[in-house]
Protein backbone atom coordinates (compact mmCIF):
# COMPACT_ATOMS: atom_id res chain seq x y z
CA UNK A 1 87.12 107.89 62.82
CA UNK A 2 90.45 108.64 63.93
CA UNK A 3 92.85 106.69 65.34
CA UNK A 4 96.40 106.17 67.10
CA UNK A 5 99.17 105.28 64.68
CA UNK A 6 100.04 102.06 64.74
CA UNK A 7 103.14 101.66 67.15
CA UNK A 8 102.15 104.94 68.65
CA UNK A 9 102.05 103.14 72.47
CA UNK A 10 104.76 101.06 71.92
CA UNK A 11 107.44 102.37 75.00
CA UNK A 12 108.13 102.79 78.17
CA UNK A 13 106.07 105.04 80.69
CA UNK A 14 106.03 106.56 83.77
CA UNK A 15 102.92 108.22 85.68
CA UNK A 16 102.77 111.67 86.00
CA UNK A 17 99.65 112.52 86.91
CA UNK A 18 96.51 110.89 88.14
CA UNK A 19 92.93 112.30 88.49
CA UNK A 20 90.34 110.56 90.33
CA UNK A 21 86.67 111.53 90.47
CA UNK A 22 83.94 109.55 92.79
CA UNK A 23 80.55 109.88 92.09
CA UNK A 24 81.57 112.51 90.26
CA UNK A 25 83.23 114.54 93.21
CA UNK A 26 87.34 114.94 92.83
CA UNK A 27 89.27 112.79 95.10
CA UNK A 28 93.00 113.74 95.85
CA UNK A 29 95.40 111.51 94.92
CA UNK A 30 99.07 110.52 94.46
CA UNK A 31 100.49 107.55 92.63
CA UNK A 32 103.32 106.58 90.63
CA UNK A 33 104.02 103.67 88.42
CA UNK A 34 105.60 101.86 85.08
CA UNK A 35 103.36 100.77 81.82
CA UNK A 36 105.30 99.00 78.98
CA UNK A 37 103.70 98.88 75.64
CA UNK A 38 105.78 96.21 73.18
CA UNK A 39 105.90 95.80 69.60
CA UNK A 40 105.01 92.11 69.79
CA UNK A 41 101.25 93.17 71.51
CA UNK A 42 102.08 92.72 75.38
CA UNK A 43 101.29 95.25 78.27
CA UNK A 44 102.39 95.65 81.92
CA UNK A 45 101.86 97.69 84.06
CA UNK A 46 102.51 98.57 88.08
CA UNK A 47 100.94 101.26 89.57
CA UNK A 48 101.09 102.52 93.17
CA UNK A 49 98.45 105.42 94.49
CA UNK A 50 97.12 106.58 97.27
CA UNK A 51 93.30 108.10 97.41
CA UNK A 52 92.98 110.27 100.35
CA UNK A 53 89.19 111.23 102.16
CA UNK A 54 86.81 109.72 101.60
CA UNK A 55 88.67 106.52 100.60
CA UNK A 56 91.48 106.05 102.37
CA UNK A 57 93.49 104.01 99.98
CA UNK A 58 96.89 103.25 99.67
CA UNK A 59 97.61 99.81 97.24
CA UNK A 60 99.66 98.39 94.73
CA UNK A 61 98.63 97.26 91.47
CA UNK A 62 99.43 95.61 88.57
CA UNK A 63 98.94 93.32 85.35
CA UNK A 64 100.10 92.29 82.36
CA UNK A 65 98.42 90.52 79.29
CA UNK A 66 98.27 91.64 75.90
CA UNK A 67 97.05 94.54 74.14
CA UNK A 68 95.31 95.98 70.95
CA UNK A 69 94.44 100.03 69.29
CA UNK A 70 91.04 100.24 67.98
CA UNK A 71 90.14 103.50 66.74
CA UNK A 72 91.57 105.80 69.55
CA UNK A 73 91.32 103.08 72.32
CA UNK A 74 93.75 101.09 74.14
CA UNK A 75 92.29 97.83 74.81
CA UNK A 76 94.39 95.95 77.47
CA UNK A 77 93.53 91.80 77.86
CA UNK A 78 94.76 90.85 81.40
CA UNK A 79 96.11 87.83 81.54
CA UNK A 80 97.58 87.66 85.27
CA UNK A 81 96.71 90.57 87.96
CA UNK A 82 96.45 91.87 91.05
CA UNK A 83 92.83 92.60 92.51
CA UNK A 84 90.55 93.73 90.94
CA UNK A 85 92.45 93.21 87.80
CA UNK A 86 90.64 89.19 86.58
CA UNK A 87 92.16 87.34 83.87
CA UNK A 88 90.43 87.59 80.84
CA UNK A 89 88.98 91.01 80.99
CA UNK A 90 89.35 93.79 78.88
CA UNK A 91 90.15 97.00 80.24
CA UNK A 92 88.97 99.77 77.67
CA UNK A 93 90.56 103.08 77.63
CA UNK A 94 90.24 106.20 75.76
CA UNK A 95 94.26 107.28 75.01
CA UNK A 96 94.91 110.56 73.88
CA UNK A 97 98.84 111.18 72.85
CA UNK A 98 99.04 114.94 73.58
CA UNK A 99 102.16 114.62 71.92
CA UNK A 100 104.48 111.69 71.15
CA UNK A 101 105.60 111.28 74.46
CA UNK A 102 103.10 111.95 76.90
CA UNK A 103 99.81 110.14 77.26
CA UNK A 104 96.56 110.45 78.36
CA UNK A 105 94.42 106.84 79.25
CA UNK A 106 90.68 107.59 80.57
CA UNK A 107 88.10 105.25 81.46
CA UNK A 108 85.46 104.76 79.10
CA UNK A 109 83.35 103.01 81.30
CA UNK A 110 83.91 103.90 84.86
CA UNK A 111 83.42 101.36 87.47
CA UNK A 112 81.82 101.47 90.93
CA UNK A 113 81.23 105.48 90.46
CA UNK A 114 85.17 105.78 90.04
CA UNK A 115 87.00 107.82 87.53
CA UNK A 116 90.62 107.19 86.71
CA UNK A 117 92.70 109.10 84.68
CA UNK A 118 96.04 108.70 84.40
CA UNK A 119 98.86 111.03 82.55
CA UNK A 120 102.19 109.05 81.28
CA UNK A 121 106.18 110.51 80.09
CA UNK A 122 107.33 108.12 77.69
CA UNK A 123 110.89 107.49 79.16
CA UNK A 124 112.36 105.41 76.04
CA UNK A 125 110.68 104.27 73.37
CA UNK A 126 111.49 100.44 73.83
């Protein structure tokens, strides 16, 4: 099994690209947003996007907690959040580092019929 190397996340990154599917159908959208990855295990993240037709959404989110690399999976534990972000749960998340500084996070298990993918530019690496 391969895996990220440890450290590999550690940084900080800014959205470049989001791709949302419902139900398998594309959904446009724009967003932008922050994720910090530290050495010492924590995450955070804001996010801002807006889904157009047939959502209509336009919201802010965020969270923080901790986080872990199994295999080649980021494994966030929020500990405070916005909604629908609960303390306690794990979010799951396929990350593929298409090179050192840009990132890849996917769903594993997508919720609701909704597919998020997200592209990140490390900025600095913390």
């Amino acid at each position: 099994m391969s895996g990220l190397p440890q450290g590999a996340l550690v940084g900080f990154w800014e959205l470049t690209g989001s791709s949302v599917h419902r139900r398998s159908r594309r959904v446009p959208a724009a967003g932008s947003g922050t994720l910090v990855y530290t050495a010492a295990g924590t995450v955070t993240t804001v996010m801002e996007l807006h889904l157009e037709r047939p959502l209509r959404l336009g919201r802010t989110f965020a969270y923080t907690g901790l986080f872990r690399v199994e295999g080649d999976e980021a494994v966030h534990r929020v500990g405070i959040g916005t909604w629908p972000f609960r303390p306690g749960q794990e979010l799951r998340r396929r990350a593929t580092l298409v090179d050192p500084d840009h990132l890849v996070l996917e769903p594993l298990h997508p919720g609701h019929g909704l597919s998020l993918s997200l592209t990140w530019r490390r900025t600095d690496t913390g």
